[in-house]
Protein backbone atom coordinates (compact mmCIF):
# COMPACT_ATOMS: atom_id res chain seq x y z
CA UNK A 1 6.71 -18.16 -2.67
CA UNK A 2 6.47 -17.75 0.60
CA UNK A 3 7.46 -14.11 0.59
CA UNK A 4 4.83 -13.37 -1.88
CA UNK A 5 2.46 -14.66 0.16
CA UNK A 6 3.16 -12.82 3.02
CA UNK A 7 3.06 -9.49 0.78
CA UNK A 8 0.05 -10.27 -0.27
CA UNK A 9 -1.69 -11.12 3.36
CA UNK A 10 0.08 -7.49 4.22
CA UNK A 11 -0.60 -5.31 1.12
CA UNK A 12 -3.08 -2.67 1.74
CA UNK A 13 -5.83 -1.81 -0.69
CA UNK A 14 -3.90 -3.01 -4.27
CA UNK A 15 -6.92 -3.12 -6.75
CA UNK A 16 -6.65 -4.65 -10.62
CA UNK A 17 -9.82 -1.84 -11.36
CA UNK A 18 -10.46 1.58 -10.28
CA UNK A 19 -13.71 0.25 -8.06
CA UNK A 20 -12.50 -3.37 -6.45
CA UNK A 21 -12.05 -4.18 -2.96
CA UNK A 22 -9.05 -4.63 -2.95
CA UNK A 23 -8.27 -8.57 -2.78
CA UNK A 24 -8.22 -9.82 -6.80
CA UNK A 25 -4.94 -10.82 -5.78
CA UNK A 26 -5.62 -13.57 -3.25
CA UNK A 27 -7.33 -15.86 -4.86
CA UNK A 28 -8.11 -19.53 -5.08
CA UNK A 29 -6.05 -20.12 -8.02
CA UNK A 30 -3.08 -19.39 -5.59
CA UNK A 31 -1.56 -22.92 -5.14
CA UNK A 32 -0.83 -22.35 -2.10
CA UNK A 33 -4.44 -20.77 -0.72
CA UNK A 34 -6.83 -23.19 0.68
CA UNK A 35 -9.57 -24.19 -1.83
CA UNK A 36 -13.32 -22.41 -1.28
CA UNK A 37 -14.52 -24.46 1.40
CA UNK A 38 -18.59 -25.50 1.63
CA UNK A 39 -20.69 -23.57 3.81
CA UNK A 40 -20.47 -26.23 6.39
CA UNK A 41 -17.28 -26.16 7.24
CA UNK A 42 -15.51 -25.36 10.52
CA UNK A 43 -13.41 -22.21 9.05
CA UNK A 44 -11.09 -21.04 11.80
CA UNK A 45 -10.52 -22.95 15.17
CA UNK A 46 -10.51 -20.94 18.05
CA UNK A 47 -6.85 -20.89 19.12
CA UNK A 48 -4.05 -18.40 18.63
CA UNK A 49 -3.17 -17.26 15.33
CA UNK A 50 0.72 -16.14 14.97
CA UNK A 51 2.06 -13.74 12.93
CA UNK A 52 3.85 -16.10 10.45
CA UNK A 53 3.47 -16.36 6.69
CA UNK A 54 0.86 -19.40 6.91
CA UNK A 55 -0.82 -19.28 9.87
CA UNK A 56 -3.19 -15.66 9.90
CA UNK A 57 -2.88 -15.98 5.87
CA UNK A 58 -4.66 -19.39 5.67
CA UNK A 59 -7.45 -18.34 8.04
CA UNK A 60 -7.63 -14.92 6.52
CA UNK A 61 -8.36 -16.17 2.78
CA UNK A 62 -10.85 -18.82 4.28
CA UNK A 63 -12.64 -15.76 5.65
CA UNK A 64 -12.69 -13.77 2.18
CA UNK A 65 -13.50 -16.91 0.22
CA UNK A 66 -16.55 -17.02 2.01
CA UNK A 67 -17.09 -13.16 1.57
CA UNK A 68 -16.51 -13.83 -2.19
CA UNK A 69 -19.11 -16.30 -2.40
CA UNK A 70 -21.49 -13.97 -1.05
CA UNK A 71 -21.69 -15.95 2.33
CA UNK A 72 -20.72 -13.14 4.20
CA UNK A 73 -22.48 -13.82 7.39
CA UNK A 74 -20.55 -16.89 7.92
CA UNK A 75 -17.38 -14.34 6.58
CA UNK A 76 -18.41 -11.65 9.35
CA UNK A 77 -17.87 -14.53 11.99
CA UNK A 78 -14.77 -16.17 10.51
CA UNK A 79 -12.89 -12.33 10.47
CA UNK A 80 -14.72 -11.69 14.39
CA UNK A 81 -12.65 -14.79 15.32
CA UNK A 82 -9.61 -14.39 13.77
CA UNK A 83 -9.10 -10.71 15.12
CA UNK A 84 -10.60 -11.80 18.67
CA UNK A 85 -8.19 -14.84 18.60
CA UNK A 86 -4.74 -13.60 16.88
CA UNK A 87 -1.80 -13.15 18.54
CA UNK A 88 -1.81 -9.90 20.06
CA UNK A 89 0.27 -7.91 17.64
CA UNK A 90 -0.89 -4.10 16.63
CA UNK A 91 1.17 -4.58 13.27
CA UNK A 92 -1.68 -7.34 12.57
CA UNK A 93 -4.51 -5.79 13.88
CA UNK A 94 -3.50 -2.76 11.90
CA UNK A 95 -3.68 -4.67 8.65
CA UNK A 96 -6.94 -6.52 9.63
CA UNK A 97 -8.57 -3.24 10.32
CA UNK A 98 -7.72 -2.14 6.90
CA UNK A 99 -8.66 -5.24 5.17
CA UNK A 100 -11.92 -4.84 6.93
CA UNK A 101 -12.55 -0.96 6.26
CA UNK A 102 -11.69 -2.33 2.46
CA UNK A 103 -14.38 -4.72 2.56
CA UNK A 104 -16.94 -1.97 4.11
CA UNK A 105 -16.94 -4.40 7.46
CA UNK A 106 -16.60 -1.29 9.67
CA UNK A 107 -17.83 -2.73 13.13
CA UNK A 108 -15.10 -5.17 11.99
CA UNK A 109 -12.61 -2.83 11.69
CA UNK A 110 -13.17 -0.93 14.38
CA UNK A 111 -12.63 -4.21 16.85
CA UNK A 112 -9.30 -4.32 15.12
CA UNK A 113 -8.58 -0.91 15.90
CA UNK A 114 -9.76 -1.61 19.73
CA UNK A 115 -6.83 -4.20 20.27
CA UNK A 116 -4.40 -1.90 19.22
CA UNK A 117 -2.62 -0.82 22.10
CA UNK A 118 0.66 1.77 20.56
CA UNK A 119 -1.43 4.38 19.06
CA UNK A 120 1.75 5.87 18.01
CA UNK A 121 2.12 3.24 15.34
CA UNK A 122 -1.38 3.42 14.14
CA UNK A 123 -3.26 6.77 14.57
CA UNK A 124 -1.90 7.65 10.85
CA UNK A 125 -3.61 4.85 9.44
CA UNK A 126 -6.84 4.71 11.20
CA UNK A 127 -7.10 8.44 10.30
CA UNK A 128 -6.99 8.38 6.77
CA UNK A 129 -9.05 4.81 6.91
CA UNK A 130 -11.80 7.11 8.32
CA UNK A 131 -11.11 9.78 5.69
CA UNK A 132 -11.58 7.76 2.81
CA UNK A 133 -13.61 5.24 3.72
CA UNK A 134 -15.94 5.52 6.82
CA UNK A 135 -19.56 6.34 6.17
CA UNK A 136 -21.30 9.33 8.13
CA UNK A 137 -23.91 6.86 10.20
CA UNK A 138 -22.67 4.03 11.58
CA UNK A 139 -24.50 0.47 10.49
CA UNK A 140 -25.85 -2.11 12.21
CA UNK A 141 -24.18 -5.36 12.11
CA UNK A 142 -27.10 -7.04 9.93
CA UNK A 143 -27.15 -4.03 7.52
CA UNK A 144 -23.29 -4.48 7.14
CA UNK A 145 -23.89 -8.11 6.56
CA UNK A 146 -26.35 -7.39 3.88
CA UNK A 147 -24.56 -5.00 2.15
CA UNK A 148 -21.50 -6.67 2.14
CA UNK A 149 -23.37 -9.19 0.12
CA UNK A 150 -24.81 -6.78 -2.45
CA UNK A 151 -20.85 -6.11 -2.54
CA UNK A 152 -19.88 -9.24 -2.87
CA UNK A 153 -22.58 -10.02 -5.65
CA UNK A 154 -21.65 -7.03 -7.55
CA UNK A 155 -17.83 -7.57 -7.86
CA UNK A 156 -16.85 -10.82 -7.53
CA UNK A 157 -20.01 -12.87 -8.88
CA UNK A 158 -21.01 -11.05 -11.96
CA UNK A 159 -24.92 -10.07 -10.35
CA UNK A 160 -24.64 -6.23 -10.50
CA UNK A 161 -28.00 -5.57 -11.87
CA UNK A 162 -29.87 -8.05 -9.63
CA UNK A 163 -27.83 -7.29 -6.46
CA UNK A 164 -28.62 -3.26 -6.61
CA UNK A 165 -32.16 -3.83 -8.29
CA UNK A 166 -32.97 -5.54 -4.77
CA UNK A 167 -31.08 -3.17 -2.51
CA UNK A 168 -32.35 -0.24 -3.92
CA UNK A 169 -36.12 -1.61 -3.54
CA UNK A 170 -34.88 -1.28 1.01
CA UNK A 171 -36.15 2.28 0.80
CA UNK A 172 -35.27 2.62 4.62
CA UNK A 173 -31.61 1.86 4.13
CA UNK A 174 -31.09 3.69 1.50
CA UNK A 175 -32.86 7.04 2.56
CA UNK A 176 -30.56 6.56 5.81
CA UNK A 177 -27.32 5.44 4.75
CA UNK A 178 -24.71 6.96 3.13
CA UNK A 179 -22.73 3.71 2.49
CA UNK A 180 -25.96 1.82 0.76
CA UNK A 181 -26.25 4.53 -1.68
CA UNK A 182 -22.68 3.79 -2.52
CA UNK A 183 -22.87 0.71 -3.09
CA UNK A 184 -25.77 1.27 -4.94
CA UNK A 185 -23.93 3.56 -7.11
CA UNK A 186 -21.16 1.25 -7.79
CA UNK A 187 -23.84 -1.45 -9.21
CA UNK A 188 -25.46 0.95 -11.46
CA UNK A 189 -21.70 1.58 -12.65
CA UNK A 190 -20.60 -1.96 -13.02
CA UNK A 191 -23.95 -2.49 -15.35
CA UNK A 192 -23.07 0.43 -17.40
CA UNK A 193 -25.75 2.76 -16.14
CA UNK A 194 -24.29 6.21 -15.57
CA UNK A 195 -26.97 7.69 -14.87
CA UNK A 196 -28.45 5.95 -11.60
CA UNK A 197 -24.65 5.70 -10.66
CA UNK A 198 -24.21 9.41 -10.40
CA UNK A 199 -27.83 10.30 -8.85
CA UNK A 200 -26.82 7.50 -6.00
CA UNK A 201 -23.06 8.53 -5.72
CA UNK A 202 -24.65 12.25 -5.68
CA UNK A 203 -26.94 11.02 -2.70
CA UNK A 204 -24.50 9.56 -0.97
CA UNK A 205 -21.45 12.41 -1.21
CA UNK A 206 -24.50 14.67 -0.13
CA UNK A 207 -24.76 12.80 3.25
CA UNK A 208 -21.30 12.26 3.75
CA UNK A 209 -19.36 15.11 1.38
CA UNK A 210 -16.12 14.75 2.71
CA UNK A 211 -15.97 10.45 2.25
CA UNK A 212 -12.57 10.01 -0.47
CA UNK A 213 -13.99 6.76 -1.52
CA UNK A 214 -17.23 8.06 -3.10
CA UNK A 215 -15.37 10.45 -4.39
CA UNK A 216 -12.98 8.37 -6.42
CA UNK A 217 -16.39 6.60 -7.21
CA UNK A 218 -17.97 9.88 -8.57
CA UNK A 219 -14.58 10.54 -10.80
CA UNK A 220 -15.12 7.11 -12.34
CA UNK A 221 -18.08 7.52 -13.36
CA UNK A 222 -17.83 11.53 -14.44
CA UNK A 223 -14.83 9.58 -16.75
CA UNK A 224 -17.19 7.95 -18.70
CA UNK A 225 -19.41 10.83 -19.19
CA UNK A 226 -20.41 13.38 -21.71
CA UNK A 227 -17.85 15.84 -19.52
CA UNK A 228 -14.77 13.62 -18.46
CA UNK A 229 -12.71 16.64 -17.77
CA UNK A 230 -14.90 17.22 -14.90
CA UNK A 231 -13.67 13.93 -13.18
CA UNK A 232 -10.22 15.74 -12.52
CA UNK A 233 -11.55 18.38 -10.49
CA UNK A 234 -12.76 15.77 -7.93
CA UNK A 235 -9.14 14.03 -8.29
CA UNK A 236 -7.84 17.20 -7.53
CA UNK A 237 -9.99 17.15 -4.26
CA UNK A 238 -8.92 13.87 -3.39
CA UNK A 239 -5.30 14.80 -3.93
CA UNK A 240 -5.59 17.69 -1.59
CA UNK A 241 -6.58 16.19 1.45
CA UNK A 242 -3.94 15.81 3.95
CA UNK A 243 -3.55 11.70 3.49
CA UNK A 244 -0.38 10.75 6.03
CA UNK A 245 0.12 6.84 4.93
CA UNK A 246 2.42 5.69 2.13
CA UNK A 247 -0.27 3.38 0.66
CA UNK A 248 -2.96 6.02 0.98
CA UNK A 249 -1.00 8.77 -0.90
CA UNK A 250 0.27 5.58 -3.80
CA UNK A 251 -3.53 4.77 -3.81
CA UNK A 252 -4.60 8.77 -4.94
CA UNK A 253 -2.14 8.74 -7.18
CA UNK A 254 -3.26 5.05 -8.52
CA UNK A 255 -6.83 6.88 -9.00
CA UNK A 256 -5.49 9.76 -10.74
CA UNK A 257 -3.90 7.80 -13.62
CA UNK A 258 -6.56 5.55 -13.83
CA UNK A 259 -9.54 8.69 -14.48
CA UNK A 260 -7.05 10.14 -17.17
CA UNK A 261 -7.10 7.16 -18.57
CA UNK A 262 -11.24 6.48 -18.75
CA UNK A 263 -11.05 10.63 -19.97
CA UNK A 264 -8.56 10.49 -23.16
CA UNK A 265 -9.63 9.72 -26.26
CA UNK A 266 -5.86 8.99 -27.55
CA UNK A 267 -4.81 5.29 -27.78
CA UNK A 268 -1.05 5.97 -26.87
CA UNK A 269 -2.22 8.73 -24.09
CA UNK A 270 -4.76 6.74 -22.77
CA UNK A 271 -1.81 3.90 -22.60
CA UNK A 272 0.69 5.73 -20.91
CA UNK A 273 -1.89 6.28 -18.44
CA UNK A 274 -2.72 2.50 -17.61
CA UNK A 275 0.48 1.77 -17.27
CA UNK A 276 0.96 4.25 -14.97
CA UNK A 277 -1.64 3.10 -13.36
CA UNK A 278 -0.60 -0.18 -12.97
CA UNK A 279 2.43 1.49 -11.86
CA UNK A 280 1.11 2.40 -9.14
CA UNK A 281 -0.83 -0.87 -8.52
CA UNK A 282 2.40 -2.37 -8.35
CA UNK A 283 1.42 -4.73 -11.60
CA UNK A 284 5.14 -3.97 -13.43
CA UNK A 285 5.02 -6.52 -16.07
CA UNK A 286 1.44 -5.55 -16.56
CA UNK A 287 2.64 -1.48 -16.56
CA UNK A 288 5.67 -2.53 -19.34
CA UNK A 289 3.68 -4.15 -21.85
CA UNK A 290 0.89 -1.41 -21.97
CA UNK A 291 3.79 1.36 -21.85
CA UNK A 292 5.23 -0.26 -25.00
CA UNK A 293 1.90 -0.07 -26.64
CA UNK A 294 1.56 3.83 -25.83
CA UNK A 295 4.66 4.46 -27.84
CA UNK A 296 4.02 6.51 -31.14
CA UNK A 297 5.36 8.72 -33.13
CA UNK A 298 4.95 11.98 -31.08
CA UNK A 299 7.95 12.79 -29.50
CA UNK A 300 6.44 14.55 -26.62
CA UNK A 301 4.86 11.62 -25.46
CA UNK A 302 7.38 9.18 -26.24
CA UNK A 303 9.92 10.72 -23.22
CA UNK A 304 7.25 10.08 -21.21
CA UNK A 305 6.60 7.09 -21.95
CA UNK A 306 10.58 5.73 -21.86
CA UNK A 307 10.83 7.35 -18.52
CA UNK A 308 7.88 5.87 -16.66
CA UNK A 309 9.15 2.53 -18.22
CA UNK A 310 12.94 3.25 -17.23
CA UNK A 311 11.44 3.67 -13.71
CA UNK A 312 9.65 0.34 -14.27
CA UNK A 313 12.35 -1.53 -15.68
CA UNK A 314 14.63 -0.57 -12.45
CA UNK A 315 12.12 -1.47 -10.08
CA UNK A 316 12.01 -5.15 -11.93
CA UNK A 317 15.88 -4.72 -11.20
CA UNK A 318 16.49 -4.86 -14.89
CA UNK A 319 18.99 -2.25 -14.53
CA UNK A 320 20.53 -2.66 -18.53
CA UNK A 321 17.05 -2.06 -19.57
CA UNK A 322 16.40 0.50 -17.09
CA UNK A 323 19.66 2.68 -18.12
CA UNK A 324 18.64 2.00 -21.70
CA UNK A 325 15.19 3.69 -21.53
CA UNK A 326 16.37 6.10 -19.71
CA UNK A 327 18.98 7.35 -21.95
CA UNK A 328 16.37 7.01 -24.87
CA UNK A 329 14.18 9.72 -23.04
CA UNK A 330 16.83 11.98 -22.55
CA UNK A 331 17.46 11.91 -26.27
CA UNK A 332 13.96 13.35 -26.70
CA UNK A 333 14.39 15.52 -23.68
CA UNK A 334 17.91 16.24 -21.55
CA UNK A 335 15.71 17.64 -18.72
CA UNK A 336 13.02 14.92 -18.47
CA UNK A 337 13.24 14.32 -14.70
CA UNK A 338 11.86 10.72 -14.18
CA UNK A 339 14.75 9.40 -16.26
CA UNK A 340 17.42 11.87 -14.83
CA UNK A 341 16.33 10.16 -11.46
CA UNK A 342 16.70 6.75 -12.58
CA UNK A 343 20.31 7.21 -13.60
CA UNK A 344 21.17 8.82 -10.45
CA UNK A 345 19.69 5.49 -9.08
CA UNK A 346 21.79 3.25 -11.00
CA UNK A 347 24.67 5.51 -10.35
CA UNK A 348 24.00 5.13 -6.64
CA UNK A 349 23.58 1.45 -6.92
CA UNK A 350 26.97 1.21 -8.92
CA UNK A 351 28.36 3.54 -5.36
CA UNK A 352 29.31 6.36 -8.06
CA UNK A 353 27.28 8.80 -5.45
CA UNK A 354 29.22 11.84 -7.88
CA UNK A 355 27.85 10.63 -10.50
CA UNK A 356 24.53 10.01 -9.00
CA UNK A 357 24.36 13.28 -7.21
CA UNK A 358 24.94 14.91 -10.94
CA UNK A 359 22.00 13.28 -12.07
CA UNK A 360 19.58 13.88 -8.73
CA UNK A 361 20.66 17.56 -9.31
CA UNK A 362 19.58 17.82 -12.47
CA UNK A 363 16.17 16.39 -11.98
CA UNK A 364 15.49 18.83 -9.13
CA UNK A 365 12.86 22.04 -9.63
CA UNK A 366 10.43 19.91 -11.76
CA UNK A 367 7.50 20.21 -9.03
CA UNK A 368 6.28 16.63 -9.55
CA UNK A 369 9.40 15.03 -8.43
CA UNK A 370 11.17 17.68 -5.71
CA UNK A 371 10.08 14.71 -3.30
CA UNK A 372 11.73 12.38 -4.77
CA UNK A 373 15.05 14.09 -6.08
CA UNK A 374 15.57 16.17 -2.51
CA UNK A 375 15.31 12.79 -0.72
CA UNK A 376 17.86 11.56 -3.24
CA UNK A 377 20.62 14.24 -2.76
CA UNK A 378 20.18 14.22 0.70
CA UNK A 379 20.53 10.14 0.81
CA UNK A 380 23.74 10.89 -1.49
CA UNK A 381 25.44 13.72 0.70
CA UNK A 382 25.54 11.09 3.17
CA UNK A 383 26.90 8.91 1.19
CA UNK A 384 29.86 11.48 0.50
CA UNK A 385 30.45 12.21 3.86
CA UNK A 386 28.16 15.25 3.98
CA UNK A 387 26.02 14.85 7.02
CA UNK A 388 25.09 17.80 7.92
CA UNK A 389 23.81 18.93 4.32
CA UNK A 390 21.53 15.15 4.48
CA UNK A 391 20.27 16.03 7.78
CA UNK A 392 18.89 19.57 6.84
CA UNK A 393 17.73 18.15 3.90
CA UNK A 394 15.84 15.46 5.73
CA UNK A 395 14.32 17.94 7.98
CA UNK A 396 13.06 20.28 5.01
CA UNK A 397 10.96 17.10 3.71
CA UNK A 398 9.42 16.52 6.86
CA UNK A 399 8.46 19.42 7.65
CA UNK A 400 6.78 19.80 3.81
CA UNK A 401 5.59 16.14 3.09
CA UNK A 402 3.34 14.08 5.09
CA UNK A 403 4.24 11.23 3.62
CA UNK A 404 8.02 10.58 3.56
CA UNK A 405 8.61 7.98 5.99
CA UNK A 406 12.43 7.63 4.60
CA UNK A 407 13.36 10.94 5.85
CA UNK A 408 11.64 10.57 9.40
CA UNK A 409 13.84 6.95 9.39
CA UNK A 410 17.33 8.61 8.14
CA UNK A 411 16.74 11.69 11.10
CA UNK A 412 15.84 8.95 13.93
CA UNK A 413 19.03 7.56 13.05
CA UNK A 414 20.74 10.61 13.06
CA UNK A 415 19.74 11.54 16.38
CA UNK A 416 19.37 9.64 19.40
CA UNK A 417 17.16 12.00 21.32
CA UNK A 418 14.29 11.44 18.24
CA UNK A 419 15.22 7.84 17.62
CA UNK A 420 12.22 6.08 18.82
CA UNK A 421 9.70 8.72 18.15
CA UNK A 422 10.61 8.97 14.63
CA UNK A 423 11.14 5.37 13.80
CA UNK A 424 7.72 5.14 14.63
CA UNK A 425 6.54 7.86 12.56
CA UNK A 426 8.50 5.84 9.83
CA UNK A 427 6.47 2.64 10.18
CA UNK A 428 3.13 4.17 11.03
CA UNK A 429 3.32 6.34 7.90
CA UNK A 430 4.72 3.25 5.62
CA UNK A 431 3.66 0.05 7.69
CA UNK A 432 5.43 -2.23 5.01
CA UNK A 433 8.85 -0.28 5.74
CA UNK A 434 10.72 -3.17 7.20
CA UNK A 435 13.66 -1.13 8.15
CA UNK A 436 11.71 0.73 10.17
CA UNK A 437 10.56 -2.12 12.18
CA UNK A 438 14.15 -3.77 12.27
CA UNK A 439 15.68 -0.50 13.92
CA UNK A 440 12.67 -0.33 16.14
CA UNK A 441 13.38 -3.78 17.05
CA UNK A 442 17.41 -3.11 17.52
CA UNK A 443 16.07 -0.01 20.01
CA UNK A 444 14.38 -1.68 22.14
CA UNK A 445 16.73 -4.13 22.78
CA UNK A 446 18.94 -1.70 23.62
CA UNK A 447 16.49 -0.20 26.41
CA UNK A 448 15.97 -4.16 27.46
CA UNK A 449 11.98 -3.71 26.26
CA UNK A 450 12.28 -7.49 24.99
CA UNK A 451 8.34 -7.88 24.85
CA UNK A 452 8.56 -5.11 21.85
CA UNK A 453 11.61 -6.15 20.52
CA UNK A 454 10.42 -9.40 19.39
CA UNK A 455 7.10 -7.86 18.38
CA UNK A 456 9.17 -5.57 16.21
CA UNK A 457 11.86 -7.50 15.24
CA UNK A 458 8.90 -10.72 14.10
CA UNK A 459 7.24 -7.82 12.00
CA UNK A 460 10.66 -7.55 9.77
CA UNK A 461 10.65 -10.77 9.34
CA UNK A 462 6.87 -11.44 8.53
CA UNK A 463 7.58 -8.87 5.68
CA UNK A 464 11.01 -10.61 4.01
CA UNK A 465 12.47 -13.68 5.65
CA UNK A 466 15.54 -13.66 4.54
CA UNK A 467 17.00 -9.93 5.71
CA UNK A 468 20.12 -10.86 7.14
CA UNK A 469 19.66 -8.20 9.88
CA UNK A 470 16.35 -9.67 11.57
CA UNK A 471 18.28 -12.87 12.01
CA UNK A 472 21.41 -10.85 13.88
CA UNK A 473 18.69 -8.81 15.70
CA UNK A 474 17.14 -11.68 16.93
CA UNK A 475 20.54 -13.54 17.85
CA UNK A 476 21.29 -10.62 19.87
CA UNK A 477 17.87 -10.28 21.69
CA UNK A 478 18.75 -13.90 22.29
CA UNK A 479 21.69 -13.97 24.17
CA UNK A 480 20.68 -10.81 26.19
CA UNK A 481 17.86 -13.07 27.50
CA UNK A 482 20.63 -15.14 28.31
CA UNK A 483 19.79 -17.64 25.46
CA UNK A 484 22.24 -19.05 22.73
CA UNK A 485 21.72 -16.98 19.61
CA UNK A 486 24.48 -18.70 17.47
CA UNK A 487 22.25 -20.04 14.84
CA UNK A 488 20.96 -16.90 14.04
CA UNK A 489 24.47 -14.69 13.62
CA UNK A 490 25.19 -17.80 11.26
CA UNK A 491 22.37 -17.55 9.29
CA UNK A 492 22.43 -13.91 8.99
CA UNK A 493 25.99 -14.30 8.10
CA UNK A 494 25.06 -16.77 5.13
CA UNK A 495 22.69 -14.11 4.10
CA UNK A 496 25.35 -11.05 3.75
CA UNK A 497 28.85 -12.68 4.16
CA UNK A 498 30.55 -9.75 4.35
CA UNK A 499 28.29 -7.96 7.13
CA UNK A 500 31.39 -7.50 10.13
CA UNK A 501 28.86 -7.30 13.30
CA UNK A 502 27.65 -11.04 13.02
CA UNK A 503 31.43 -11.90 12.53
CA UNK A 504 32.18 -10.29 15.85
CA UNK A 505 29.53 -12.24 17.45
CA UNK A 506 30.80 -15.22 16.12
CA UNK A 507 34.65 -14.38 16.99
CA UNK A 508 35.35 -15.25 13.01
């Protein structure tokens, strides 16, 4: 539970619709979240707030709760304290400045981004915050306040058409802000009027044409229009902007399924296309049971459809299911790719990296997935002793893909004279990549930079507790600061009994 938590305190703009802010999934309900406190209450004490799974999470969903309930003054200060009083940590300020950007809390976000202090780590992410999110004049503090109540009014408290009827009647905001006309626009939408919602989303891309969030805005609502085709054209436009984060590349791609799904008029198409979308939203129970409802009798669709849900299936580690689906969308089609990869994943898992390279092989040239299938042969030449064919593999997909932190992690390891640069790259493209951070972690205890190390190395662990290399990381930084780190090669050696370099520590 606890692990979940922290996932969800970390995960960066998941949405349950194509126009939320981003935090459906913290919610009250959580047993584990404090309860929706009265206005009165003393939210966040001003002390130190550690990076650990309860501490910033508690304080952080006091904060929102209040922002939820439309209080958002009283949210604006709770957030101001928590990022002014934190630990200093540029993994967490990094994740509070995108929470805030989410939230439209800019002035917020850009404190965050202030207190960062490796802008190696972070300059990915506050770029492409700016690109998709950042209006074109900055607001004042009380106009952020106010809006972020219309916001809060208009998705979380069921007011859309009284929230935006009143914000539209400030005639000075909206004639000079970008953002308001937004917001504006996503009212109209939530109370099914098309019409104002594209004449405000117009207004607004017209001030600020190059903002990726009114954007995806505009393709909602072009989805529900006389012309839904059209909505793909601005899709495409968000799709071609150079986006360097993992989560910012997942999230265009989370957008694009969702639009084809508002724009077909077939059930089973517009099916497939919702569960891809909550695919992509990371909602896989959610993605399986719509899949199963797009199947039909069309057998083009139908390989589609068992491939995305053989992917599924493997990333629920339900790996007899997984291999089954997959097989039945080869039946339909020996070339579909999706499936072709998810064999050569099972393959790999099972360490039959022949096999597997077979099937990543096979799955390569289909344009959609050269990503994914050249990252997979060049993990599985490795695998087979081939390192020279991995690494100049590696280096073709970094030099082509913004976005593919794995093969800027697999290079740093395979050269010490990039090591650092590129683990970085790794984690500052993919923050959530806790290898990434664990490596980073091992590095700098090798150059005896024990400050970072146990920045890096407590990152790791904020993201999964129980990876048995934090816990021999951390016993090792230990006794190089001339402390005992016994208990921690012992627990790492509980968590992966066979792992030899604890054992060595521990003379077994």
């Amino acid at each position: 539970m606890k692990k979940r938590l922290a996932i969800l305190l970390i995960s960066v703009f998941i949405s349950s619709s194509a126009y939320s802010a981003g935090f459906d999934e913290i919610q009250p309900a959580d047993p584990l979240a404090p309860k929706r406190l009265p206005d009165n209450t003393i939210a966040i004490p001003i002390k130190k707030a550690t990076l650990t799974h309860n501490d910033i999470h508690n304080q952080y969903v006091i904060a929102f709760n209040r922002f939820i309930q439309s209080n958002v003054k009283a949210s604006y200060r709770d957030f101001k304290i928590l990022i002014e009083t934190m630990d200093n940590n540029d993994y967490a300020y990094m994740r509070m400045a995108a929470h805030m950007a989410d939230l439209g809390l800019f002035n917020l976000c850009d404190l965050a981004v202030s207190k960062i202090d490796d802008r190696a780590l972070s300059d990915y992410l506050v770029d492409d915050m700016k690109l998709y999110y950042y209006p074109a004049k900055k607001l004042r503090v009380d106009d952020e306040i106010y809006l972020g109540e219309v916001f809060s009014n208009i998705i979380y408290n069921d007011q859309s058409r009284e929230a935006t009827a009143e914000l539209v009647k400030n005639t000075n905001l909206m004639t000079e802000s970008d953002y308001a006309n937004y917001v504006a626009s996503l009212g109209c939408l939530k109370s099914n009027d098309i019409v104002d919602a594209e004449t405000y989303i117009n207004t607004a891309l017209k001030m600020n044409p190059q903002n990726l969030n009114y954007k995806k805005l505009k393709a909602e609502i072009l989805s529900q229009g006389k012309k839904p085709q059209n909505a793909m054209k601005i899709v495409n436009e968000i799709k071609a902007q150079n986006l360097y984060t993992d989560k910012f590349v997942r999230k265009t791609d989370s957008i694009e399924q969702y639009v084809l799904y508002k724009s077909k008029k077939n059930f089973s198409e517009k099916m497939y296309h919702l569960g891809y979308y909550y695919y992509y939203e990371n909602e896989l129970s959610k993605s399986v049971r719509t899949l199963q409802n797009a199947l039909t009798t069309k057998k083009k669709l139908n390989k589609d459809v068992y491939a995305l849900m053989s992917r599924v299936y493997f990333d629920m580690q339900d790996w007899d299911k997984a291999h089954d689906t997959a097989l039945k969308a080869l039946k339909l089609s020996p070339k579909e790719p999706l499936a072709l990869i998810v064999l050569g994943d099972l393959s790999f898992r099972n360490k039959d990296y022949k096999s597997a390279m077979k099937y990543y092989k096979a799955s390569d040239g289909n344009h959609k997935f050269t990503m994914i299938s050249t990252l997979k042969i060049a993990e599985t030449y490795e695998m087979l002793g081939k390192q020279n064919k991995a690494v100049e593999l590696y280096e073709k997909l970094v030099k082509n893909y913004n976005a593919c932190y794995y093969a800027y992690y697999k290079l740093a390891l395979s050269d010490k004279t990039k090591e650092l640069a590129y683990l970085k790259k790794s984690v500052a493209i993919n923050l959530a990549f806790k290898d990434g951070w664990i490596d980073l972690g091992r590095v700098a205890t090798e150059q005896q930079n024990y400050k970072d190390a146990k920045k890096y190395l407590g990152v790791a662990n904020y993201i999964d507790e129980n990876d048995f290399r934090y816990y021999y990381y951390f016993g090792l930084l230990a006794k190089k600061q001339g402390q005992d780190g016994t208990a921690y090669f012992k627990k790492s050696l509980s968590l992966n009994p066979d792992w030899e370099l604890p054992k060595k520590e521990l003379n077994l």
